[in-house]
C-alpha atoms as a PDB file:
ATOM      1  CA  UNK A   1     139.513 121.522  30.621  1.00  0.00           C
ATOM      2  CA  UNK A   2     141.233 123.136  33.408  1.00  0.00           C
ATOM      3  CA  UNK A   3     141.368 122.556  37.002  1.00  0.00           C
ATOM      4  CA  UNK A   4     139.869 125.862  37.822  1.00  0.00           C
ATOM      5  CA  UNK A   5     136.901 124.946  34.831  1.00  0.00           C
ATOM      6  CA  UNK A   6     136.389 121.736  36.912  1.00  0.00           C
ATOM      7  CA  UNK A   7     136.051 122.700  40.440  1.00  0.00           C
ATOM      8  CA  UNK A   8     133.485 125.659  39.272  1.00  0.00           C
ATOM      9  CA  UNK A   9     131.070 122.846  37.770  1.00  0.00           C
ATOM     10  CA  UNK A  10     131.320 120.795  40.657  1.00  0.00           C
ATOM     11  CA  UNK A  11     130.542 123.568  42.560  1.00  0.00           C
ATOM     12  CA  UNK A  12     127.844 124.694  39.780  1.00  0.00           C
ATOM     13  CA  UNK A  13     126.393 121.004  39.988  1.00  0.00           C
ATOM     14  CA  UNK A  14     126.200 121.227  43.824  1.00  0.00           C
ATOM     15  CA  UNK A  15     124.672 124.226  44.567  1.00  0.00           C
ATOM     16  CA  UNK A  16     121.825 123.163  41.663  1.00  0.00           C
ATOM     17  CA  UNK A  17     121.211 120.041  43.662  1.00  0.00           C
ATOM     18  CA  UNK A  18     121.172 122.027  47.527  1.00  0.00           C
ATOM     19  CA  UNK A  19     118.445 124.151  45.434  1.00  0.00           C
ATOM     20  CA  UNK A  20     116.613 121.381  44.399  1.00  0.00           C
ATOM     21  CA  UNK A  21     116.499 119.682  47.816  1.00  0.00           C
ATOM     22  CA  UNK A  22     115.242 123.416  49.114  1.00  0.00           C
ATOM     23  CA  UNK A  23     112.669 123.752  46.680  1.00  0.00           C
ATOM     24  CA  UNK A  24     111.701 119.661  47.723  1.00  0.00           C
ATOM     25  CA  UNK A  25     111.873 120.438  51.582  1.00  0.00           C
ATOM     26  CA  UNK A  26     109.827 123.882  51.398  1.00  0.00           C
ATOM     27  CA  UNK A  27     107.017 122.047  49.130  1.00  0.00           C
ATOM     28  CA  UNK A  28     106.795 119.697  51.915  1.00  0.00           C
ATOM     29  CA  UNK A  29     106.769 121.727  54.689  1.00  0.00           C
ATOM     30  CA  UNK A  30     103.858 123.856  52.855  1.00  0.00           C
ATOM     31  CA  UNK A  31     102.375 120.357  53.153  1.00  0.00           C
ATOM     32  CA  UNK A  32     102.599 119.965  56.610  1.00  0.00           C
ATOM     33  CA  UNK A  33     101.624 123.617  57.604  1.00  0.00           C
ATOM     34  CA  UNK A  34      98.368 123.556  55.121  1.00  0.00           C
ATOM     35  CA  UNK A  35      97.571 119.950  57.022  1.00  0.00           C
ATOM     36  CA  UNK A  36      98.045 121.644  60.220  1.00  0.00           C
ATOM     37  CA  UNK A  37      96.060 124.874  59.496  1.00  0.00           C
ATOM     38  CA  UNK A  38      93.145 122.589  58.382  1.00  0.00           C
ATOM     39  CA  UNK A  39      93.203 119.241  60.915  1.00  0.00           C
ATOM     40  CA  UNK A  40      95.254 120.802  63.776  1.00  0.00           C
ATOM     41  CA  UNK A  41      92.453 121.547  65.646  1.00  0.00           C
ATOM     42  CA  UNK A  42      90.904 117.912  65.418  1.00  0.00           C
ATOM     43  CA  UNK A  43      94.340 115.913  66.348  1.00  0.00           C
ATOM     44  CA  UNK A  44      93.474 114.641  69.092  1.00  0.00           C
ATOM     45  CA  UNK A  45      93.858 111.593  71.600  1.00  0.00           C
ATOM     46  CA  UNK A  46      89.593 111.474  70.995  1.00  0.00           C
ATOM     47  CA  UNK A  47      90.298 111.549  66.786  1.00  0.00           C
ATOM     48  CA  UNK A  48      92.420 108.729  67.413  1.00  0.00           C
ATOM     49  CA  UNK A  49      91.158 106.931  69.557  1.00  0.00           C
ATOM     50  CA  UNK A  50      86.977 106.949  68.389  1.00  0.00           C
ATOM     51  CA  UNK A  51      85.413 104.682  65.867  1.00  0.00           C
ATOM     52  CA  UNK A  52      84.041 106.146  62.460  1.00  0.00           C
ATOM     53  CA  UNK A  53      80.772 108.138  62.122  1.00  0.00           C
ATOM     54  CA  UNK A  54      78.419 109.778  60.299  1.00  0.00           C
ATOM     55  CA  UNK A  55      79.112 112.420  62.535  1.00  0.00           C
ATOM     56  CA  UNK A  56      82.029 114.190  61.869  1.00  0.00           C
ATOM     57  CA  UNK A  57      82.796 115.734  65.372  1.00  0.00           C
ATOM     58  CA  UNK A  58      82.604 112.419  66.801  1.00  0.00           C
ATOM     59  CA  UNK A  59      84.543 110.546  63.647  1.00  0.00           C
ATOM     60  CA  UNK A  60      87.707 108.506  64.448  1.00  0.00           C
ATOM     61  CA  UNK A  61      90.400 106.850  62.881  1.00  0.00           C
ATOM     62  CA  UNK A  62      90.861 103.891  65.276  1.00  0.00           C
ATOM     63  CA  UNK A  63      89.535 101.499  62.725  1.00  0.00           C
ATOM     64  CA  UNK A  64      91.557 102.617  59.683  1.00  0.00           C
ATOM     65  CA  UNK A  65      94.952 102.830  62.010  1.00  0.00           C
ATOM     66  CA  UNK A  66      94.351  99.533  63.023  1.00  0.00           C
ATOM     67  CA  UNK A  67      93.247  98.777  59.159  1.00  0.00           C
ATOM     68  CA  UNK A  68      96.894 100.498  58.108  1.00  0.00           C
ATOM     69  CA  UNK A  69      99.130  98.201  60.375  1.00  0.00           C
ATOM     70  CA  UNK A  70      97.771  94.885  60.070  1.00  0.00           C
ATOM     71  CA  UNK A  71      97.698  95.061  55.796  1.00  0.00           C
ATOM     72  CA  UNK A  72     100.796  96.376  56.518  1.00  0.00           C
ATOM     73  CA  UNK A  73     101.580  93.215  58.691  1.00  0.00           C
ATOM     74  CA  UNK A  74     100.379  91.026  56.011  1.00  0.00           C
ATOM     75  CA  UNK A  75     102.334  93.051  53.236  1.00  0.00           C
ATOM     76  CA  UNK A  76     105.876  92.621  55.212  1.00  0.00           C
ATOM     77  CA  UNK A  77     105.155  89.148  55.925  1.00  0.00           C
ATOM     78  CA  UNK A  78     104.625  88.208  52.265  1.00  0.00           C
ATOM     79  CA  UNK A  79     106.627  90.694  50.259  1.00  0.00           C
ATOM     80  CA  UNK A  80     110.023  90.803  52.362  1.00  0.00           C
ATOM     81  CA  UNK A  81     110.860  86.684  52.522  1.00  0.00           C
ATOM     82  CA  UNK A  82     110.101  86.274  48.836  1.00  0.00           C
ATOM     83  CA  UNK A  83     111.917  89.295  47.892  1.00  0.00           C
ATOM     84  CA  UNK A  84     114.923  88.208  49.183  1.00  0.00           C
ATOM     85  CA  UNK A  85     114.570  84.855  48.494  1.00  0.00           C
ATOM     86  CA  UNK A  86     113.992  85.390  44.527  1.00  0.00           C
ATOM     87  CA  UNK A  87     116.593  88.527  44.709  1.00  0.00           C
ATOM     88  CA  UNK A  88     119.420  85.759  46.220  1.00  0.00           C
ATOM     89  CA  UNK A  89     119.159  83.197  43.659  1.00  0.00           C
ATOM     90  CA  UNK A  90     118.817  85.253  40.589  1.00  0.00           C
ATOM     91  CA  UNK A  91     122.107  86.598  42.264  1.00  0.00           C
ATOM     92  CA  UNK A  92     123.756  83.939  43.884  1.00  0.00           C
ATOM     93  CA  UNK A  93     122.647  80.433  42.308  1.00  0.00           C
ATOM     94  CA  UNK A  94     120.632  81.061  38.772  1.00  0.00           C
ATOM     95  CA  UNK A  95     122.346  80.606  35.683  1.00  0.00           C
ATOM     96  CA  UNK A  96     123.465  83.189  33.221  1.00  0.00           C
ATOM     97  CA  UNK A  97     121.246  82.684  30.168  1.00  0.00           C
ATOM     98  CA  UNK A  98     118.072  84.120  28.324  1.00  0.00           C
ATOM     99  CA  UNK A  99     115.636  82.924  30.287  1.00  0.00           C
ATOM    100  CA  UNK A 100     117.478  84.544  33.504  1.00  0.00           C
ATOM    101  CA  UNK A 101     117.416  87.923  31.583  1.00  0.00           C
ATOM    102  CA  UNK A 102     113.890  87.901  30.550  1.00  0.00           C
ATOM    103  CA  UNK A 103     113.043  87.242  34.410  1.00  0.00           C
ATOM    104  CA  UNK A 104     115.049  90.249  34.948  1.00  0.00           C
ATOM    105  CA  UNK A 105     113.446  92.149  32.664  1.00  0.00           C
ATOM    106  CA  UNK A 106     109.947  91.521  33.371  1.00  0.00           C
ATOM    107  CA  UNK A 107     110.804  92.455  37.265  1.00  0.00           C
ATOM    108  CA  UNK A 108     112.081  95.598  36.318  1.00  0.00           C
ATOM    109  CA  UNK A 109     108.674  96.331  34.051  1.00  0.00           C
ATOM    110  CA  UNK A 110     106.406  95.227  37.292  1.00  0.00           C
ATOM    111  CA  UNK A 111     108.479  98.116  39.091  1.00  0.00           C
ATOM    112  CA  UNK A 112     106.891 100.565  36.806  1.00  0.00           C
ATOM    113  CA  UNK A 113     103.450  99.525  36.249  1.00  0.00           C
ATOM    114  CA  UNK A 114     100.525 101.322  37.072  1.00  0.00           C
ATOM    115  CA  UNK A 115      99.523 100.612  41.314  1.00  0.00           C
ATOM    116  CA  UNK A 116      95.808 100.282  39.987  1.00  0.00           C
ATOM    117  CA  UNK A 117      96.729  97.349  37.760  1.00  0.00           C
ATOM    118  CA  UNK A 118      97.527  95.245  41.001  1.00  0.00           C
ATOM    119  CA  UNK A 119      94.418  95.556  42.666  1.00  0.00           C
ATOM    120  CA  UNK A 120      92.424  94.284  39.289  1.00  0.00           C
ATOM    121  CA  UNK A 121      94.825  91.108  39.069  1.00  0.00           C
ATOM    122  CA  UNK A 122      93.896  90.942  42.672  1.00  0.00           C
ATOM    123  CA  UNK A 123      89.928  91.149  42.350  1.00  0.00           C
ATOM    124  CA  UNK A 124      90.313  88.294  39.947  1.00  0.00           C
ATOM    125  CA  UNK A 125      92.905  86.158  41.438  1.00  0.00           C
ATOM    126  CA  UNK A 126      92.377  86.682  44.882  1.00  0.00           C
ATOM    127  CA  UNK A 127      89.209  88.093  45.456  1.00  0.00           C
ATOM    128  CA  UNK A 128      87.204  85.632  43.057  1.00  0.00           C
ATOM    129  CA  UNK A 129      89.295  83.092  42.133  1.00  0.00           C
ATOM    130  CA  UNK A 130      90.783  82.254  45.619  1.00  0.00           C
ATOM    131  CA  UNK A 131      87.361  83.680  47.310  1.00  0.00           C
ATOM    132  CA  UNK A 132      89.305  85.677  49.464  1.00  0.00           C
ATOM    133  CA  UNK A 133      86.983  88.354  49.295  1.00  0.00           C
ATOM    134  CA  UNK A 134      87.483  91.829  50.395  1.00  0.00           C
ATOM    135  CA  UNK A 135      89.910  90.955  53.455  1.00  0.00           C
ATOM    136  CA  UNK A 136      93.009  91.854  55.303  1.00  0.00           C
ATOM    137  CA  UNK A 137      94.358  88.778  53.813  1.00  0.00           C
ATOM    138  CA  UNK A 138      93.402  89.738  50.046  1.00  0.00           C
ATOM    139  CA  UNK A 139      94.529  93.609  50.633  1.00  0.00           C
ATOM    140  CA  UNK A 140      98.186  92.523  51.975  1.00  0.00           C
ATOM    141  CA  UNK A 141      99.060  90.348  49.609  1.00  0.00           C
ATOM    142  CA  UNK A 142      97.621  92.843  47.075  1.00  0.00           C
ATOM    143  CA  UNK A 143     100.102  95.300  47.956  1.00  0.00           C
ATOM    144  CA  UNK A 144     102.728  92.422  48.650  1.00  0.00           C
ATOM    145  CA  UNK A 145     102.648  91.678  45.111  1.00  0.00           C
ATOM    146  CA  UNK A 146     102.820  96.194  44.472  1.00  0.00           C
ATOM    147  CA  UNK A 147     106.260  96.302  46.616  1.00  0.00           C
ATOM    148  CA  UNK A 148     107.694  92.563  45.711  1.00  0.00           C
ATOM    149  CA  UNK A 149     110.104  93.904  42.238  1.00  0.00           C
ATOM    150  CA  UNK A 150     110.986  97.056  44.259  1.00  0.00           C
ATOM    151  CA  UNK A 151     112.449  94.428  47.389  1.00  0.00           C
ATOM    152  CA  UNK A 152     113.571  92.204  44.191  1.00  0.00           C
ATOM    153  CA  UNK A 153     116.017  95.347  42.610  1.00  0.00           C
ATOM    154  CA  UNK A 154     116.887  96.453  45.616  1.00  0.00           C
ATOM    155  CA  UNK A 155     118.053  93.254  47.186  1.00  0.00           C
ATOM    156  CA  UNK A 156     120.342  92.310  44.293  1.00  0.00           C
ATOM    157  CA  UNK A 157     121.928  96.094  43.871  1.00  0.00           C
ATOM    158  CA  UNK A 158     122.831  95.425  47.439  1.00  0.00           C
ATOM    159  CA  UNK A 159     124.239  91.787  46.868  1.00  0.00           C
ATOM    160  CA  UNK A 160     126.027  93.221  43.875  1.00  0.00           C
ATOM    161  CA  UNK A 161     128.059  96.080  46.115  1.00  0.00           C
ATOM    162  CA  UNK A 162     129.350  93.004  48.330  1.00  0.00           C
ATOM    163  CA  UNK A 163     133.241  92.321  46.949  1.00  0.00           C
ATOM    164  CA  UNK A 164     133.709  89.564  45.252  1.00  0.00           C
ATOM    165  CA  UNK A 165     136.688  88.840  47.555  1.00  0.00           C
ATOM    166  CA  UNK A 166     134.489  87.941  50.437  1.00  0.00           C
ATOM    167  CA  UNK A 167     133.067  84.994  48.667  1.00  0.00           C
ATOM    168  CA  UNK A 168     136.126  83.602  47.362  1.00  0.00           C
ATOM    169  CA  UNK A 169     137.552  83.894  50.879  1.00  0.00           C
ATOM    170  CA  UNK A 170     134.543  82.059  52.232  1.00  0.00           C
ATOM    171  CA  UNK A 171     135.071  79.174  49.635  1.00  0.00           C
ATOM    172  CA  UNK A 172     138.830  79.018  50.181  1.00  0.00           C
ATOM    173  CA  UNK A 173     138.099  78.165  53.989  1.00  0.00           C
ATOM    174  CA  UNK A 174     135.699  75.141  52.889  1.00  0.00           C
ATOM    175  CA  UNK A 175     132.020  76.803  53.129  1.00  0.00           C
ATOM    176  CA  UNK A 176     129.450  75.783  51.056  1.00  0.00           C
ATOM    177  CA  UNK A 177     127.933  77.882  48.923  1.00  0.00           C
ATOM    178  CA  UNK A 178     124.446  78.494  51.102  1.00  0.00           C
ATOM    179  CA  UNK A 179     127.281  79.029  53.875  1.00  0.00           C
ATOM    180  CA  UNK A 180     129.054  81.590  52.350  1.00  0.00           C
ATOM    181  CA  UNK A 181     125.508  83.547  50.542  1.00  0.00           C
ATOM    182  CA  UNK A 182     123.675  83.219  54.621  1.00  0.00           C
ATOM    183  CA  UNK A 183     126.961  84.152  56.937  1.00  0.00           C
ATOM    184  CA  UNK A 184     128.656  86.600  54.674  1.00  0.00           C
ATOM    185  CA  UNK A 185     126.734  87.599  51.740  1.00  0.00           C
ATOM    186  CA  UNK A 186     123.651  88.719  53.018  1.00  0.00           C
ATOM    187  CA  UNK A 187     124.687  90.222  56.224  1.00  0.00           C
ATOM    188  CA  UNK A 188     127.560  92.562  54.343  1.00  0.00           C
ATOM    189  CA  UNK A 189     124.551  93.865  52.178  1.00  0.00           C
ATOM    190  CA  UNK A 190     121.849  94.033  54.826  1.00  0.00           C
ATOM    191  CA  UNK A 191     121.712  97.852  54.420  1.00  0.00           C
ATOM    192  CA  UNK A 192     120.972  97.911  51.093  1.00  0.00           C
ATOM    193  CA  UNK A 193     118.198  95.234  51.911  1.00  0.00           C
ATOM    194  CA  UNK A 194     116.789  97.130  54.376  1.00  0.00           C
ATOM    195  CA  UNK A 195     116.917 100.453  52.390  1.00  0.00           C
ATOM    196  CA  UNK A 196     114.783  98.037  49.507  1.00  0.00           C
ATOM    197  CA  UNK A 197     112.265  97.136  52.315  1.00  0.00           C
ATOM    198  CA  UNK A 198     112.127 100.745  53.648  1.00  0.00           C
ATOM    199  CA  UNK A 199     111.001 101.974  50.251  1.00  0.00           C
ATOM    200  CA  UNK A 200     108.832  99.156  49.284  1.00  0.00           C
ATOM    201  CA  UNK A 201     106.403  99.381  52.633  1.00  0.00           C
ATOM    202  CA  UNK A 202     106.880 102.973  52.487  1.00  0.00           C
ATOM    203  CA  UNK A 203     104.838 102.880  49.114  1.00  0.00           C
ATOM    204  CA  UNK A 204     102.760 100.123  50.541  1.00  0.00           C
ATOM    205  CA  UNK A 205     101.338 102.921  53.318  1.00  0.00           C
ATOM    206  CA  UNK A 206     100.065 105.328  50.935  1.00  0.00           C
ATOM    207  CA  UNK A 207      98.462 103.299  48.343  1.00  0.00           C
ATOM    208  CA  UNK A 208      94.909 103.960  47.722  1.00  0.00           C
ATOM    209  CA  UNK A 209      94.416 102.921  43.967  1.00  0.00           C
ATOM    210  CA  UNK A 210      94.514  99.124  44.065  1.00  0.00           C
ATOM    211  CA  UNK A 211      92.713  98.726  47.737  1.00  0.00           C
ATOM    212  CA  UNK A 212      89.415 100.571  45.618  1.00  0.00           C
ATOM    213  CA  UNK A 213      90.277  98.584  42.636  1.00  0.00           C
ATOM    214  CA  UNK A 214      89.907  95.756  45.294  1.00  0.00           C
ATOM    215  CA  UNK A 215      86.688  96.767  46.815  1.00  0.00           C
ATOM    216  CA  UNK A 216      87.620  98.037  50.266  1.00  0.00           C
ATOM    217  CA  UNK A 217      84.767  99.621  52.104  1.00  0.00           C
ATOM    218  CA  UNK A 218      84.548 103.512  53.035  1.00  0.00           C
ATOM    219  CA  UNK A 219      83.275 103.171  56.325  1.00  0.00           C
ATOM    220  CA  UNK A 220      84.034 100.965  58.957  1.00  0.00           C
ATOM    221  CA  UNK A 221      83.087 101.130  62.427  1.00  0.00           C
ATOM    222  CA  UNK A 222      84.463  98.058  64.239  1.00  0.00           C
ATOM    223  CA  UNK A 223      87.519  96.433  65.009  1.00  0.00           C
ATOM    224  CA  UNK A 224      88.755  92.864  63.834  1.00  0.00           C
ATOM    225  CA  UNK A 225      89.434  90.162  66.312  1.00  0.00           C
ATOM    226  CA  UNK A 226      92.823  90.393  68.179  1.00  0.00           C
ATOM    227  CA  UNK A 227      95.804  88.291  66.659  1.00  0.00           C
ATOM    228  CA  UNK A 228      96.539  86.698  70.470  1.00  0.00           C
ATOM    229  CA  UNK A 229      93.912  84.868  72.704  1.00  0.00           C
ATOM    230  CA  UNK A 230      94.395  83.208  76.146  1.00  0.00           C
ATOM    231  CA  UNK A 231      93.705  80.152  74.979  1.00  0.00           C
ATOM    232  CA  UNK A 232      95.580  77.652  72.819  1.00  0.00           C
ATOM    233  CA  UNK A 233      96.944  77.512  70.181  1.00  0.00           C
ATOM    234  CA  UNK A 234      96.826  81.399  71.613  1.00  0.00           C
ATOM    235  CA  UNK A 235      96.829  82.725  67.833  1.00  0.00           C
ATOM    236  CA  UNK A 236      93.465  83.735  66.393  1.00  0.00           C
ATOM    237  CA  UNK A 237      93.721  84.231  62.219  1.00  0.00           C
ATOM    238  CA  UNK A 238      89.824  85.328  62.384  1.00  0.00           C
ATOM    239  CA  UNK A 239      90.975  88.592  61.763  1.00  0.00           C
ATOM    240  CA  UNK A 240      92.527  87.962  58.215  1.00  0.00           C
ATOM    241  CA  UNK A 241      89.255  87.313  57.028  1.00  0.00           C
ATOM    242  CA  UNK A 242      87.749  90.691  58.600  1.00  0.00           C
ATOM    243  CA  UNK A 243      87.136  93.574  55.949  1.00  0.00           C
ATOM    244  CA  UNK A 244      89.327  96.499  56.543  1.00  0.00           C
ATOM    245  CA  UNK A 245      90.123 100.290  55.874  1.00  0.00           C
ATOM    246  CA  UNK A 246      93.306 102.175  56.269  1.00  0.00           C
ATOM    247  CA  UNK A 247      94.188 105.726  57.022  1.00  0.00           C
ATOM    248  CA  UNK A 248      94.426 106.447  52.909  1.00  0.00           C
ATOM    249  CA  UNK A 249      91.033 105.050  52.468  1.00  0.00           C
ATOM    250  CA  UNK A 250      89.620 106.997  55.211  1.00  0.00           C
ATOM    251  CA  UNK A 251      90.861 110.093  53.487  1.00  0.00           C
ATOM    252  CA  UNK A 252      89.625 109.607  50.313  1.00  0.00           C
ATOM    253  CA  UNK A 253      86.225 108.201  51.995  1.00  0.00           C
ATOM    254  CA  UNK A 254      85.892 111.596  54.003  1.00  0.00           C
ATOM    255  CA  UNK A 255      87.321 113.626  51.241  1.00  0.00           C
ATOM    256  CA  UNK A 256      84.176 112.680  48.830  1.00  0.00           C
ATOM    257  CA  UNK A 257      81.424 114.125  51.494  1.00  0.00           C
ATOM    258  CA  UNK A 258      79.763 116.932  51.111  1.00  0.00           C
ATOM    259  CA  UNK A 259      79.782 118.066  54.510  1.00  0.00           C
ATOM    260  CA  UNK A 260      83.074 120.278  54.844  1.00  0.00           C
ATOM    261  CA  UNK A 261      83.285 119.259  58.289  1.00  0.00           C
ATOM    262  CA  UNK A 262      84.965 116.219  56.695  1.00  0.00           C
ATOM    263  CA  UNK A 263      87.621 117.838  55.747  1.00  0.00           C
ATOM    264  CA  UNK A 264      89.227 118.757  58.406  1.00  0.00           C
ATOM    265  CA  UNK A 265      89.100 115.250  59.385  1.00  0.00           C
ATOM    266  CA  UNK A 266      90.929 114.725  56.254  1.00  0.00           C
ATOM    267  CA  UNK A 267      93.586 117.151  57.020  1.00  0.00           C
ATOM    268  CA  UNK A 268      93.881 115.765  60.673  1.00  0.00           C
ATOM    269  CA  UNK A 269      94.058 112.202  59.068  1.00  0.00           C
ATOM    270  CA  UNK A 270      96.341 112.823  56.681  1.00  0.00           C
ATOM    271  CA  UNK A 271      99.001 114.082  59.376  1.00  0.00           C
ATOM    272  CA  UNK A 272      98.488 111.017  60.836  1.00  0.00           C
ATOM    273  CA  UNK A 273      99.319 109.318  58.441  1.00  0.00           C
ATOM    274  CA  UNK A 274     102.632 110.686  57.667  1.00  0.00           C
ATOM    275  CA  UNK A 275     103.582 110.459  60.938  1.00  0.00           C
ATOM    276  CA  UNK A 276     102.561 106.348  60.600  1.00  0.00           C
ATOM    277  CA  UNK A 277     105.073 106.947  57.415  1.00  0.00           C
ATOM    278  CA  UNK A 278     108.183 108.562  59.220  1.00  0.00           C
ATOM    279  CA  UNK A 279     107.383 106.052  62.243  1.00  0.00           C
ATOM    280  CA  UNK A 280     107.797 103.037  60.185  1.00  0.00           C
ATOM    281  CA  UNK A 281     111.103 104.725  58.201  1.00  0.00           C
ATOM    282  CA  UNK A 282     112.818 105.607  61.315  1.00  0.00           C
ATOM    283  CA  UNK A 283     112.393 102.013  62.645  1.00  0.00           C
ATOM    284  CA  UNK A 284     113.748 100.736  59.196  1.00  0.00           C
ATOM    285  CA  UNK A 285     116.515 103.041  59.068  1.00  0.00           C
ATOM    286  CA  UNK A 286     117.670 102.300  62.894  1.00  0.00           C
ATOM    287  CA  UNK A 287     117.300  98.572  62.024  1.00  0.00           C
ATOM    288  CA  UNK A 288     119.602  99.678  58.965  1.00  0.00           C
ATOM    289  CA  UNK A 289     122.031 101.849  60.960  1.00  0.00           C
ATOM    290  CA  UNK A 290     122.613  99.153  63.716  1.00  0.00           C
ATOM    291  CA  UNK A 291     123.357  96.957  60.989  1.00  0.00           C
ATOM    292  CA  UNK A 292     125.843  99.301  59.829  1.00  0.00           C
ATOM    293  CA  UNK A 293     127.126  99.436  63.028  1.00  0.00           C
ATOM    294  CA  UNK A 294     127.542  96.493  64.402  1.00  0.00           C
ATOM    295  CA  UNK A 295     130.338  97.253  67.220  1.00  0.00           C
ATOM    296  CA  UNK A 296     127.908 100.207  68.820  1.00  0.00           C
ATOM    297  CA  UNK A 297     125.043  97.737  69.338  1.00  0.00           C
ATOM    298  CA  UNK A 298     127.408  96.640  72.876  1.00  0.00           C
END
């Protein structure tokens, strides 16, 4: 093939990929403008800021905010250490043999299985078996379990990218191995980590399947207990016990009403909650560009 041949494919393959990225960025700005043209009006600091109601001019998404960032909370808690923990020593420590592959294997099938799945191992496990009931607690490590292969794959592709050359420096100089995998290892791939953990809690957001599967409630109109008190031990875990709703639950709660009114609501909640999205992205990706960039941080 000649030169000429090859440089008109590349050129062929780019412009079908710009086009695809077009056709992906105008679908979801036709998102965002229908949302707007339908919730606009009820964005407000009041939407945001009032509790949930029958009423749907006075209907709020305080609770289910508050809902969204503490199962979140939970999720990051459980999902990220044990992610990175398994992803290290299948990487780093774990022998190359059948049973390692078949571990593999199975984490890259959990990747792919249905969200809904999750949340009925989690209303028998957690919910009944553990008596967890229907609780911040059971709901984070619900979708901790969801997001756990997806932090698994990632974690290793990134450990895999670090050259080989930086370990065998690292043992040459007399580090252990746990010295060389915690000073050099894991910080050269900490951008690949993060980019694992950015997609896993970014799915973790939007779920709606396994919370119902779990038996979250559709309407909630109170808040849980804080996490800090004034008085020792000044932490207060009342509130992982609390039941809970979050901004995708509110949405599919006001979406099933009759009264149209709702919708709107919807629409005004569902903006919200891509802006929770792109909030919790853009902290992950400055975490991961600082990383990156480790001489700019001075």
């Amino acid at each position: 093939m000649s030169l000429a041949r090859r440089r008109l494919g590349d050129r062929a393959a780019a412009a079908v990929g710009l086009l695809a990225l077009l056709c992906l960025l105008l679908a979801l700005a036709a998102v965002f403008v229908q949302l707007l043209l339908d919730g606009g009006a009820r964005l407000g600091l009041d939407f945001i800021v009032s509790m949930a109601s029958r009423d749907p001019a006075r209907a709020g998404v305080l609770p289910a905010l508050v809902g969204s960032a503490l199962v979140l909370l939970v999720t990051a808690l459980a999902a990220v250490p044990v992610g990175i923990g398994a992803a290290v020593y299948l990487q780093e420590y774990a022998p190359d043999n059948r049973l390692t592959d078949l571990i593999e294997v199975n984490i890259a099938n959990l990747a792919a299985v249905p969200s809904v799945l999750f949340g009925l191992l989690s209303l028998s496990l957690l919910v009944h078996g553990l008596a967890l009931g229907e609780s911040i607690l059971a709901a984070g490590l619900t979708l901790a379990m969801l997001v756990l292969p997806l932090v698994v794959v990632a974690t290793r592709e990134a450990l895999r990218q670090v050259p080989v050359g930086v370990r065998e420096a690292s043992y040459a100089l007399g580090a252990s191995r746990w010295q060389t995998v915690w000073r050099h290892v894991l910080p050269a791939a900490t951008p690949g980590v993060l980019t694992g953990v950015i997609l896993g809690l970014s799915r973790a957001i939007g779920e709606t399947a396994p919370l119902l599967a779990l038996g979250a409630l559709g309407f909630v109109a109170f808040l849980p207990p804080p996490m800090l008190v004034v008085e020792p031990p000044f932490v207060d875990g009342r509130w992982l016990s609390d039941p809970f709703i979050t901004l995708p639950l509110q949405i599919y709660d006001w979406l099933l009403r009759p009264d149209p009114a709702f919708r709107a609501n919807a629409a005004a909640a569902g903006l919200l909650l891509a802006g929770f999205t792109l909030l919790v992205n853009a902290a992950a990706i400055g975490l991961r560009w600082r990383s990156r960039n480790p001489t700019r941080q001075r």
